[in-house]
N, C-alpha and C. Protein backbone atom coordinates (compact mmCIF):
# COMPACT_ATOMS: atom_id res chain seq x y z
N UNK A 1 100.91 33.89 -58.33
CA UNK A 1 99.64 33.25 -58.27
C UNK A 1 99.83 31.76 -58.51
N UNK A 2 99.21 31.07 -57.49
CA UNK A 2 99.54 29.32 -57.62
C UNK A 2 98.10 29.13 -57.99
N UNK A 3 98.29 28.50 -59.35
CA UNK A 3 97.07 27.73 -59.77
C UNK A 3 97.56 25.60 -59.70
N UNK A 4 95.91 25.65 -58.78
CA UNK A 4 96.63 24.15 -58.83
C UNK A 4 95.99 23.38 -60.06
N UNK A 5 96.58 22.72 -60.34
CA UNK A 5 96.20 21.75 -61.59
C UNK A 5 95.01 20.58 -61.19
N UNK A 6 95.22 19.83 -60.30
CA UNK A 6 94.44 18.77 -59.88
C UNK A 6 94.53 18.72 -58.04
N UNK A 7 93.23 18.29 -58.25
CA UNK A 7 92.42 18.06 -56.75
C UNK A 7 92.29 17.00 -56.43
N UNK A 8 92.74 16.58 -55.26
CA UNK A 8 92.70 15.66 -54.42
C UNK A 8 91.12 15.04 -53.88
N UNK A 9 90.25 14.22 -54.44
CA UNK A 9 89.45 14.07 -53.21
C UNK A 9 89.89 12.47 -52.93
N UNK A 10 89.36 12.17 -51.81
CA UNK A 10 89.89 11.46 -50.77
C UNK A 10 88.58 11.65 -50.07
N UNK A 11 88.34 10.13 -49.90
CA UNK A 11 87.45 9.94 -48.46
C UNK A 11 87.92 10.34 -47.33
N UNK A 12 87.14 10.16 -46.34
CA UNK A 12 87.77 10.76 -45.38
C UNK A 12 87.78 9.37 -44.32
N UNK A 13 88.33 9.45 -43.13
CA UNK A 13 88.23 7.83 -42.79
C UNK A 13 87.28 7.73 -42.21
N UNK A 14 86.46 8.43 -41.64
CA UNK A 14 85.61 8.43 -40.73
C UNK A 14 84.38 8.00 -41.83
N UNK A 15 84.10 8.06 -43.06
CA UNK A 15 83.43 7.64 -43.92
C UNK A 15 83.63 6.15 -44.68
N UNK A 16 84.81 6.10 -44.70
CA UNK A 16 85.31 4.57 -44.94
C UNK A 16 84.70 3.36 -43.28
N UNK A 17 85.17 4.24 -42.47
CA UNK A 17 84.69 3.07 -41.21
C UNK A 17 83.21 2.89 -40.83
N UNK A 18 82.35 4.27 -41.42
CA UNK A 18 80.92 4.22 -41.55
C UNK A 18 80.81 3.23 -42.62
N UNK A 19 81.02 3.25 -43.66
CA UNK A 19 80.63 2.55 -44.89
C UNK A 19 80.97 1.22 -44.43
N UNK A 20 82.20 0.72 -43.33
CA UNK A 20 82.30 -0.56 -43.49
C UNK A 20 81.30 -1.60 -42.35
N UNK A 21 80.88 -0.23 -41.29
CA UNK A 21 80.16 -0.53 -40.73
C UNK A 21 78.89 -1.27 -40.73
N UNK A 22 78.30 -0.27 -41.65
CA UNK A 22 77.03 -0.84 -42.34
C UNK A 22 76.71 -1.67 -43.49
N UNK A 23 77.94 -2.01 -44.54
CA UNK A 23 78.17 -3.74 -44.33
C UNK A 23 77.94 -4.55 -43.69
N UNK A 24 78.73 -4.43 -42.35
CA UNK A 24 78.93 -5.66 -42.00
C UNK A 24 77.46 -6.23 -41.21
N UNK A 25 76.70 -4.91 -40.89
CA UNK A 25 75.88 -5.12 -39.79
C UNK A 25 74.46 -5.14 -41.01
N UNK A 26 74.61 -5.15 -42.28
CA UNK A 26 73.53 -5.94 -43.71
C UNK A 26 74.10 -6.95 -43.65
N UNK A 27 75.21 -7.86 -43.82
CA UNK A 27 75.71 -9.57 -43.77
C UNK A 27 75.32 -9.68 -42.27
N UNK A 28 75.27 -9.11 -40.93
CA UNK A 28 75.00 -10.06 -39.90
C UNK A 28 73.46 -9.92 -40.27
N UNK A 29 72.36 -8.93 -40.53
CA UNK A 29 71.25 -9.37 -40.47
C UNK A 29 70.79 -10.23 -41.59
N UNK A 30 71.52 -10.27 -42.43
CA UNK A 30 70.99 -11.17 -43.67
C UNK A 30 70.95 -12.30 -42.93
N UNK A 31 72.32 -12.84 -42.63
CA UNK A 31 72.18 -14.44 -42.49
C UNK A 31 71.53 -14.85 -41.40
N UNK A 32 71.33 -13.39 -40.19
CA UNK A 32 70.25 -14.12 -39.19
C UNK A 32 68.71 -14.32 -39.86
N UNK A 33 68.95 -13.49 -40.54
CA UNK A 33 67.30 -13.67 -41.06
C UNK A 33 67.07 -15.24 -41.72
N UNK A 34 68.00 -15.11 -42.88
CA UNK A 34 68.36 -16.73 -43.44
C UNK A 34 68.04 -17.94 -42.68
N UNK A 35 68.87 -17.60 -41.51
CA UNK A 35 68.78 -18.59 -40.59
C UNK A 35 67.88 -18.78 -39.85
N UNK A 36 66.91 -17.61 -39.15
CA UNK A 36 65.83 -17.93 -38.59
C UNK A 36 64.77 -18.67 -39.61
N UNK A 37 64.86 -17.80 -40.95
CA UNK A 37 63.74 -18.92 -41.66
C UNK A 37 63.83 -20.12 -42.32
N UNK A 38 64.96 -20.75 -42.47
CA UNK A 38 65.63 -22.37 -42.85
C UNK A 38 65.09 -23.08 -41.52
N UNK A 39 65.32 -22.50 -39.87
CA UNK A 39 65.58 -23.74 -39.21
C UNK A 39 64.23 -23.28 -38.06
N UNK A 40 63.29 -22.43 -38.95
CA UNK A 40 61.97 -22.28 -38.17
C UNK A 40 60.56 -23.50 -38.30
N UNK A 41 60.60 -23.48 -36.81
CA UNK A 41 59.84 -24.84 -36.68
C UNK A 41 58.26 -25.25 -37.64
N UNK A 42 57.96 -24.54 -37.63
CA UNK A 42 56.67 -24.45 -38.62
C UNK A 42 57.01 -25.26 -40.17
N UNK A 43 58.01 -24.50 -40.62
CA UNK A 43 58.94 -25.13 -41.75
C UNK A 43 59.37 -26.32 -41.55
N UNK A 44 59.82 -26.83 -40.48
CA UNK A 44 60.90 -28.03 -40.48
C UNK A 44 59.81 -29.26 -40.68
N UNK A 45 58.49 -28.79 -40.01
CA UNK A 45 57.91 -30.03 -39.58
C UNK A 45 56.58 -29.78 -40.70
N UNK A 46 56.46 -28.90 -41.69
CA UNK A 46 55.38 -28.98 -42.55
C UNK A 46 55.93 -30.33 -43.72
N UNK A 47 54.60 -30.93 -44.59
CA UNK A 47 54.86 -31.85 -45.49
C UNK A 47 54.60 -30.79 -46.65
N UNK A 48 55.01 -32.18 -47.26
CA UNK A 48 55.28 -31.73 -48.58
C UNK A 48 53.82 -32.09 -48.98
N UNK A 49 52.27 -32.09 -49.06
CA UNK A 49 51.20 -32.46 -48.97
C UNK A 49 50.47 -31.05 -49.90
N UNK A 50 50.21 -31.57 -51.47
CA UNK A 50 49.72 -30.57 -52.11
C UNK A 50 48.01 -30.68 -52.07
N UNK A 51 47.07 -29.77 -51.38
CA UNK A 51 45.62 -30.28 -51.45
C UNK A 51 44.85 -30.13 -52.42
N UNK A 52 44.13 -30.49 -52.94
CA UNK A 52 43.59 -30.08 -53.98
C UNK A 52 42.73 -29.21 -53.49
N UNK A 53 42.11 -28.00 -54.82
CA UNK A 53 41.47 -26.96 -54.52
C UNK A 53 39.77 -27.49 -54.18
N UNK A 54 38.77 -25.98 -53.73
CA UNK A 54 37.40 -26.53 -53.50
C UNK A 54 36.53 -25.28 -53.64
N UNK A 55 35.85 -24.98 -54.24
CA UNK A 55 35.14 -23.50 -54.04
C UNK A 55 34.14 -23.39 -53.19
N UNK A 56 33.97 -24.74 -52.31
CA UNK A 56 32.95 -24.62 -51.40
C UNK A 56 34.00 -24.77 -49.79
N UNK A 57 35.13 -24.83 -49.51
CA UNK A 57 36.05 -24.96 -48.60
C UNK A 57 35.84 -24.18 -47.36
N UNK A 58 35.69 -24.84 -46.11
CA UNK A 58 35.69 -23.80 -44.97
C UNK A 58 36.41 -23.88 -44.30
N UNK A 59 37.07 -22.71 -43.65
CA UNK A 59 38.08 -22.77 -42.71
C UNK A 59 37.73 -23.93 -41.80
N UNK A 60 38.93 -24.60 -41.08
CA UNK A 60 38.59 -25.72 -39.87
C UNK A 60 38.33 -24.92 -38.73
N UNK A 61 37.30 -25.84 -37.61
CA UNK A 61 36.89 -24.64 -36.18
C UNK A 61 38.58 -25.07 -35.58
N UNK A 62 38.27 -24.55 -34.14
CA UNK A 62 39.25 -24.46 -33.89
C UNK A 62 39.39 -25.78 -32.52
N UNK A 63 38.52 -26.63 -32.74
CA UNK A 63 38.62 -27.83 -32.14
C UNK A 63 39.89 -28.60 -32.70
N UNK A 64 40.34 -29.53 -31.08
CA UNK A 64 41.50 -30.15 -31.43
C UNK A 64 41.10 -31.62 -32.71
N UNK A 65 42.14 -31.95 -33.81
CA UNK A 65 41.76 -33.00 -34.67
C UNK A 65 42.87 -33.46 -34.55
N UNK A 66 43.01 -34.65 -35.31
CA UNK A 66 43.91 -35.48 -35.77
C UNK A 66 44.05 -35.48 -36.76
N UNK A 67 45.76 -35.29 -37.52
CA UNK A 67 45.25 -34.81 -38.67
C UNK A 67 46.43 -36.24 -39.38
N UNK A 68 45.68 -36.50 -40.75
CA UNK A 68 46.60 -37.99 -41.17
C UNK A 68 46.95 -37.11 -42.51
N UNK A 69 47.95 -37.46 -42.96
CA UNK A 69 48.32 -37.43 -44.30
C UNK A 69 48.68 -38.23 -45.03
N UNK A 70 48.28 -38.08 -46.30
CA UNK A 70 48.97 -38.77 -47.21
C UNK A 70 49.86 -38.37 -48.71
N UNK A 71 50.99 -38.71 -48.57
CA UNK A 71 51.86 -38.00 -49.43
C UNK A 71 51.72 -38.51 -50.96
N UNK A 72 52.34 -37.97 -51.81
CA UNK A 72 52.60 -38.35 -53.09
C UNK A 72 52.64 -39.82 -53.54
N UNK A 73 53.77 -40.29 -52.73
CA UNK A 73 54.28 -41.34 -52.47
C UNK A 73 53.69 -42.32 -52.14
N UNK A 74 52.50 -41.72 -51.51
CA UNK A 74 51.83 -43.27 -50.90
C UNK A 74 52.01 -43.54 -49.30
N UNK A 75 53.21 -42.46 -48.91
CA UNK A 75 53.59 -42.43 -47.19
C UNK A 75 52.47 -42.37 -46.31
N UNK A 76 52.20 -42.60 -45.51
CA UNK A 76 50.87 -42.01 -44.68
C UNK A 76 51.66 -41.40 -42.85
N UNK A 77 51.09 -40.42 -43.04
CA UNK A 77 51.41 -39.41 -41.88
C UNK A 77 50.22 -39.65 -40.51
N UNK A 78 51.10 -39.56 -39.23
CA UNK A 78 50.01 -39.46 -38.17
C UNK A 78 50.40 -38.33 -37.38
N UNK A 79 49.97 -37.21 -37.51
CA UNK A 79 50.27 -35.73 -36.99
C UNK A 79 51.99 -35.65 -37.17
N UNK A 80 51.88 -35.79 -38.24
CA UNK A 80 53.92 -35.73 -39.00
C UNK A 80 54.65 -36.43 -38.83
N UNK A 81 54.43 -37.84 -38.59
CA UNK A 81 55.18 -38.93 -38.53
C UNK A 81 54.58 -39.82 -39.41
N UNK A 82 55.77 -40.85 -39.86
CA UNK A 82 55.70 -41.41 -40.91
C UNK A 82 54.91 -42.86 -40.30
N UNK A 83 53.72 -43.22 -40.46
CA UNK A 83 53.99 -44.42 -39.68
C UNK A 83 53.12 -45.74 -40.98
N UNK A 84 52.99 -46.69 -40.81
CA UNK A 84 52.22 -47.87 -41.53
C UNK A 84 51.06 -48.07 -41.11
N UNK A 85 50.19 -48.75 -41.92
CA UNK A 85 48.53 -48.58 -41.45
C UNK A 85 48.34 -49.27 -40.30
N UNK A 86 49.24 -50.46 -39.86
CA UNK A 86 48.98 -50.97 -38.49
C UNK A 86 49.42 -50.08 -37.87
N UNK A 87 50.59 -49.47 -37.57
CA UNK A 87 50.95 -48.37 -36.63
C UNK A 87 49.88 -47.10 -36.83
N UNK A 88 49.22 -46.93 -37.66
CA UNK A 88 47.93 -45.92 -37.90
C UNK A 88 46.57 -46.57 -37.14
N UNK A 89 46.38 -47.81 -36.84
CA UNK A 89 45.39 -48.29 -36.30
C UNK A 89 45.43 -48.10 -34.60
N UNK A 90 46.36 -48.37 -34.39
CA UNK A 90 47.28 -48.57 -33.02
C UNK A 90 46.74 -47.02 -32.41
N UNK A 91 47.53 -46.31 -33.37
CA UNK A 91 47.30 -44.71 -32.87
C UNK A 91 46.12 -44.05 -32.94
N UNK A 92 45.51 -44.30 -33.71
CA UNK A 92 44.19 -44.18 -33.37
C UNK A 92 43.56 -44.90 -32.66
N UNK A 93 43.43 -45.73 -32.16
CA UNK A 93 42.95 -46.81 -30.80
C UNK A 93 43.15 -46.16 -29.93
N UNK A 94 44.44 -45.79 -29.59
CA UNK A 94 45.23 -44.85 -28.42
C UNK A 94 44.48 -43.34 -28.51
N UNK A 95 43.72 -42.44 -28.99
CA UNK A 95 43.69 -41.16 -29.01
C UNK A 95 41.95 -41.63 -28.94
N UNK A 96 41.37 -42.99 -29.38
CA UNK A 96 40.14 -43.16 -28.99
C UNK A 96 39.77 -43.51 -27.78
N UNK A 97 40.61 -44.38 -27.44
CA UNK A 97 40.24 -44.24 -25.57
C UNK A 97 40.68 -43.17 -24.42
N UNK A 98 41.52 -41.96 -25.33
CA UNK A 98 41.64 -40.87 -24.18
C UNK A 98 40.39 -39.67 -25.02
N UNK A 99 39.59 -39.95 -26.16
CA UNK A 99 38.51 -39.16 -26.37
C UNK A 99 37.94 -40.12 -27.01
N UNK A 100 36.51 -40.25 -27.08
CA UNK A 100 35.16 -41.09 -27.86
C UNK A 100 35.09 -40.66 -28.94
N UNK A 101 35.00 -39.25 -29.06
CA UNK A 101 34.80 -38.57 -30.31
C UNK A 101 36.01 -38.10 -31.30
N UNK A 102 36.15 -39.00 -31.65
CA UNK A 102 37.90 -38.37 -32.34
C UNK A 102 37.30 -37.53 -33.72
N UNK A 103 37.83 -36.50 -34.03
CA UNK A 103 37.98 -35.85 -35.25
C UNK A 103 39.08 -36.22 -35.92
N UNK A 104 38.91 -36.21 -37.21
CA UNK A 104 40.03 -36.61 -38.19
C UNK A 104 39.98 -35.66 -39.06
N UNK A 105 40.81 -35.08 -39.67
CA UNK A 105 41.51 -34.13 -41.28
C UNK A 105 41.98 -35.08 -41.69
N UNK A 106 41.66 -35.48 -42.82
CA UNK A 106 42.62 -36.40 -43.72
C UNK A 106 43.02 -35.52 -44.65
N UNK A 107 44.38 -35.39 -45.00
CA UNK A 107 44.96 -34.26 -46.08
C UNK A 107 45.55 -35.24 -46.97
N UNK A 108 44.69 -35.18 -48.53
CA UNK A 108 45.77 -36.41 -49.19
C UNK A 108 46.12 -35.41 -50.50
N UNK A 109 47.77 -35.22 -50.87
CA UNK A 109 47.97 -34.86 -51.78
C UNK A 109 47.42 -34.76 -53.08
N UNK A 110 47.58 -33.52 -53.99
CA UNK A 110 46.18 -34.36 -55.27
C UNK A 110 47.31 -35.05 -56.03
N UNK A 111 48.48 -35.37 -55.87
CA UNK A 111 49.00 -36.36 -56.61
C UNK A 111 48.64 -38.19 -56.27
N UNK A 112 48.38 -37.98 -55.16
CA UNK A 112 48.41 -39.55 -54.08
C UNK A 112 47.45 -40.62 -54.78
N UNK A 113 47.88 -41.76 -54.91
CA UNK A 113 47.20 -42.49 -55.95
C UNK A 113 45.80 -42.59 -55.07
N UNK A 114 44.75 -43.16 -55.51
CA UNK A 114 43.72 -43.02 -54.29
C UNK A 114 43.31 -44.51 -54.01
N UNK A 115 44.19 -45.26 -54.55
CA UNK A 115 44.41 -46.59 -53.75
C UNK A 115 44.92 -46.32 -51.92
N UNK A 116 45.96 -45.67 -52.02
CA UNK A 116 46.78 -45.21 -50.57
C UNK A 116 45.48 -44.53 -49.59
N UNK A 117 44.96 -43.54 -50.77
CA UNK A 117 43.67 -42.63 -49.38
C UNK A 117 42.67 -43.84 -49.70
N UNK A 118 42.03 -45.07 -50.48
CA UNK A 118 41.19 -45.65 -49.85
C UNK A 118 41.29 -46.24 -48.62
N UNK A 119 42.92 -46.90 -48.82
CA UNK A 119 43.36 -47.88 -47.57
C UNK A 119 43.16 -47.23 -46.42
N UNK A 120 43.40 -45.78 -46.05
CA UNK A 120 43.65 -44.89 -45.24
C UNK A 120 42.11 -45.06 -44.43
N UNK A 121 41.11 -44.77 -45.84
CA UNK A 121 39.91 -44.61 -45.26
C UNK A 121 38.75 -45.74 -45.02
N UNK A 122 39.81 -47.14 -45.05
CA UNK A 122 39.79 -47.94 -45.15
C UNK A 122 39.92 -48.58 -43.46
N UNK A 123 40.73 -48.19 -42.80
CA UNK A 123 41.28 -48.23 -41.63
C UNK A 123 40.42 -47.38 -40.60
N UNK A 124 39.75 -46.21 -41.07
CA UNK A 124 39.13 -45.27 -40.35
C UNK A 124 37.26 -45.77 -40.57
N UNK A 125 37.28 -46.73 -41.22
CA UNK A 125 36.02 -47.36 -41.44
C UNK A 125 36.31 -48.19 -40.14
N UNK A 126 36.83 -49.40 -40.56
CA UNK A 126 37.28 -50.42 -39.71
C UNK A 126 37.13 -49.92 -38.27
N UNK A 127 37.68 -48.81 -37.57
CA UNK A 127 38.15 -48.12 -36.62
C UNK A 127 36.61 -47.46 -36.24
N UNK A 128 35.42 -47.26 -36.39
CA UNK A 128 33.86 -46.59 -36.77
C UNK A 128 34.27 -44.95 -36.37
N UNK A 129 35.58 -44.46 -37.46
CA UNK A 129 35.45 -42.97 -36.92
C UNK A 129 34.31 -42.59 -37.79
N UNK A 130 33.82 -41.86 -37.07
CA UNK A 130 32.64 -40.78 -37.16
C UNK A 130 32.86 -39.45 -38.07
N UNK A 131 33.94 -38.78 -37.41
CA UNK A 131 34.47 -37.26 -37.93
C UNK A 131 35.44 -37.15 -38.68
N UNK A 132 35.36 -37.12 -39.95
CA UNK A 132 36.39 -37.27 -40.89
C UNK A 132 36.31 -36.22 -41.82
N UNK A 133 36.99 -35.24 -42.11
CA UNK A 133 37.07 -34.12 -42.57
C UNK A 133 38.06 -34.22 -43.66
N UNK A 134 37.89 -33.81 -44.84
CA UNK A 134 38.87 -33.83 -46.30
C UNK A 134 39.75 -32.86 -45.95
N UNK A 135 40.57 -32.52 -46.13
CA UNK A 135 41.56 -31.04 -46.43
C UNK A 135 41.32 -30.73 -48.17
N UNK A 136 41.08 -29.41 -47.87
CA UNK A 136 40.83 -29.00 -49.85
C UNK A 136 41.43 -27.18 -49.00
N UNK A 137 42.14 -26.77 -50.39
CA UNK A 137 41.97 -25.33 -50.22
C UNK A 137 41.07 -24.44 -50.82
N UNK A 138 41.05 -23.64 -50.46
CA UNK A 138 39.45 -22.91 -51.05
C UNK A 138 40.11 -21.84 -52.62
N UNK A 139 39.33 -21.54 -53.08
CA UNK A 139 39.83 -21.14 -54.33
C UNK A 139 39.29 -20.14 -54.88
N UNK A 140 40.00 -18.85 -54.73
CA UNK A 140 40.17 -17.45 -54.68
C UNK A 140 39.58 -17.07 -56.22
């Protein structure tokens, strides 16, 4: 009578090449995922523009606007470009003679000194816009 002492287990390979399989194919979807959301356009081109809250806030319609920002900093944005209040005058001149009625969003960070959003709204006086809309988020 053969009694064995110790047992062998052992993967088998066909379980090792499954197992390495599905590794590799969790690291390829990780980093596509990674990668689609680092270099997705929505992301690349949003500011850094914190709004302050509003409990009276309404969604915007869905008419085309112009939307200006103003950053922390004092930067001022013309639909995501960085530009100076003469280059902000300019561009709005330009978007008033291809429409009469311009709409404006002004989105000014609640850090932004409000020297920067007077100047802003300062320029949009000067300019006789009409439609000038705050950005606030509404508050849940």
């Amino acid at each position: 009578m053969k009694i064995s002492g110790r047992r062998e287990y052992m993967g088998t390979l066909e379980s090792v090449a499954m197992t390495d399989i599905i590794l590799n194919m969790f690291i390829f979807f990780f980093i596509s995922f990674s990668l689609l959301y680092t270099f997705n356009t929505n992301r690349l081109h949003k500011l850094g523009v914190d709004i302050p809250k509003a409990k009276t806030a309404k969604p915007a319609d869905d008419t085309r606007v112009i939307n200006i920002s103003v950053a922390k900093n004092g930067v001022v944005y013309f639909e995501k470009e960085a530009v100076t209040l003469d280059e902000l005058v300019d561009a709005i001149e330009v978007s008033k003679a291809k429409n009469s009625t311009v709409r404006i969003l002004l989105q000014a960070d609640q850090a932004a000194s409000f020297k920067d959003v007077a100047k802003v709204l300062d320029v949009l006086n000067g300019l006789q816009v009409q439609n000038i809309g705050i950005a606030v988020e509404a508050v849940r």
